[in-house]
Protein backbone atom coordinates (compact mmCIF):
# COMPACT_ATOMS: atom_id res chain seq x y z
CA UNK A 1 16.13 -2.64 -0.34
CA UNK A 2 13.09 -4.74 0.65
CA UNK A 3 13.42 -8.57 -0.87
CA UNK A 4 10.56 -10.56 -0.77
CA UNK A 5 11.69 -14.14 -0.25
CA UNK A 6 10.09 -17.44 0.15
CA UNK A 7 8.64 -18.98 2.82
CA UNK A 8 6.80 -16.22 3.41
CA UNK A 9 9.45 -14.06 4.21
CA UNK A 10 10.22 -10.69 3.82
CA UNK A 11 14.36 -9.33 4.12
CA UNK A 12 15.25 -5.11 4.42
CA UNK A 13 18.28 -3.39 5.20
CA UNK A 14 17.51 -0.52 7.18
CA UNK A 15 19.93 1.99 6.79
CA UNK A 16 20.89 5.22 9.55
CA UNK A 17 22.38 8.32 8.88
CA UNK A 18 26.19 7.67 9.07
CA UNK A 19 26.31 4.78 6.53
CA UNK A 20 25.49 1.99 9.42
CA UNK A 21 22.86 -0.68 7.99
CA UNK A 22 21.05 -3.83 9.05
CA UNK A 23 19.99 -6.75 7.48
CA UNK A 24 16.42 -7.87 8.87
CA UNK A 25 14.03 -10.70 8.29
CA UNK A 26 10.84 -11.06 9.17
CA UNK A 27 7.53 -12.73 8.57
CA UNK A 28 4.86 -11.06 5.50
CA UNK A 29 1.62 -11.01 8.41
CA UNK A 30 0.09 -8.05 7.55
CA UNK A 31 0.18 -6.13 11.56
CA UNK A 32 3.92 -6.76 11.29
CA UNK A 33 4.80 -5.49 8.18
CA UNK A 34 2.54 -2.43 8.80
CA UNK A 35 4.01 -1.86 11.80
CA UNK A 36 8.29 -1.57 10.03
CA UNK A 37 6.33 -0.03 7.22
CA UNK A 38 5.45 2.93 10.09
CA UNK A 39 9.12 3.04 11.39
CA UNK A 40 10.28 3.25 7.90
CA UNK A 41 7.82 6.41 7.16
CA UNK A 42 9.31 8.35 10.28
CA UNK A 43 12.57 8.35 8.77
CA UNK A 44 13.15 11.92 6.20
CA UNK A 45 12.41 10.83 2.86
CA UNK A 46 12.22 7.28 2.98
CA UNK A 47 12.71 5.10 -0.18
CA UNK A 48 12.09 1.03 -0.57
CA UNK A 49 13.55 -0.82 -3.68
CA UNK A 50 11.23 -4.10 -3.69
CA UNK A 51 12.85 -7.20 -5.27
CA UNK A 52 11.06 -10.36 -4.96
CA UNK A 53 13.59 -13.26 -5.01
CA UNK A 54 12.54 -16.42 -7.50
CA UNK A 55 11.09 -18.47 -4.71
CA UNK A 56 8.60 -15.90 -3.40
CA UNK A 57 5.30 -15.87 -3.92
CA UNK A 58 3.09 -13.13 -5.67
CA UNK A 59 0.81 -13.16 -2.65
CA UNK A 60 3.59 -11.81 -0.67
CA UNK A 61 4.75 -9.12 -3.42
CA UNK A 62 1.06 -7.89 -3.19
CA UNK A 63 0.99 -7.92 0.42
CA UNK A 64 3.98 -5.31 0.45
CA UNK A 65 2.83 -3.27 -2.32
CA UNK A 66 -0.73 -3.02 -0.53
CA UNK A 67 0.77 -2.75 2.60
CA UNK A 68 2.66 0.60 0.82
CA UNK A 69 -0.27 2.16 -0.88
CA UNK A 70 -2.31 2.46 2.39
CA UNK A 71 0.97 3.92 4.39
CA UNK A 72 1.06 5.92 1.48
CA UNK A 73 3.84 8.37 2.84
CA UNK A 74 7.39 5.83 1.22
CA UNK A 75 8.08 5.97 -2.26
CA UNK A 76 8.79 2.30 -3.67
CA UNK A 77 10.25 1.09 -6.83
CA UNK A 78 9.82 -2.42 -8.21
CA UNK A 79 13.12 -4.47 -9.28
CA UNK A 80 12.82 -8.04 -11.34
């Protein structure tokens, strides 16, 4: 699950085979989120569930989405 949150903010939990997951937070700059959005492609399959939070902002929500479509290799879904 990817969470967009305010402050611009973006929250994942990254989950590994055996169940384990971690929560992580990081800044929406574009190089950084490209550069998770490349670790998350290497993994088989890889799915994000985007949920932006009330306080985030749609620049951020379009950010990740864009940031998606030009990996173009993870399926995402949009929660509200």
């Amino acid at each position: 699950m990817n969470a967009v949150l305010k402050n611009d903010r973006i929250g994942f939990w990254q989950f590994r085979a055996g169940g384990d997951a971690d929560y992580v937070e990081t800044y929406c700059a574009m190089p950084k989120l490209r550069s998770i959005l490349r670790r998350v492609a290497l993994a088989a399959n890889p799915v994000l569930i985007i949920q932006p939070t009330a306080q985030s902002r749609i620049k951020n929500l379009v950010a990740v989405v864009d940031a998606l479509q030009l990996n173009g290799r993870i399926t995402y879904m949009l929660v509200f």
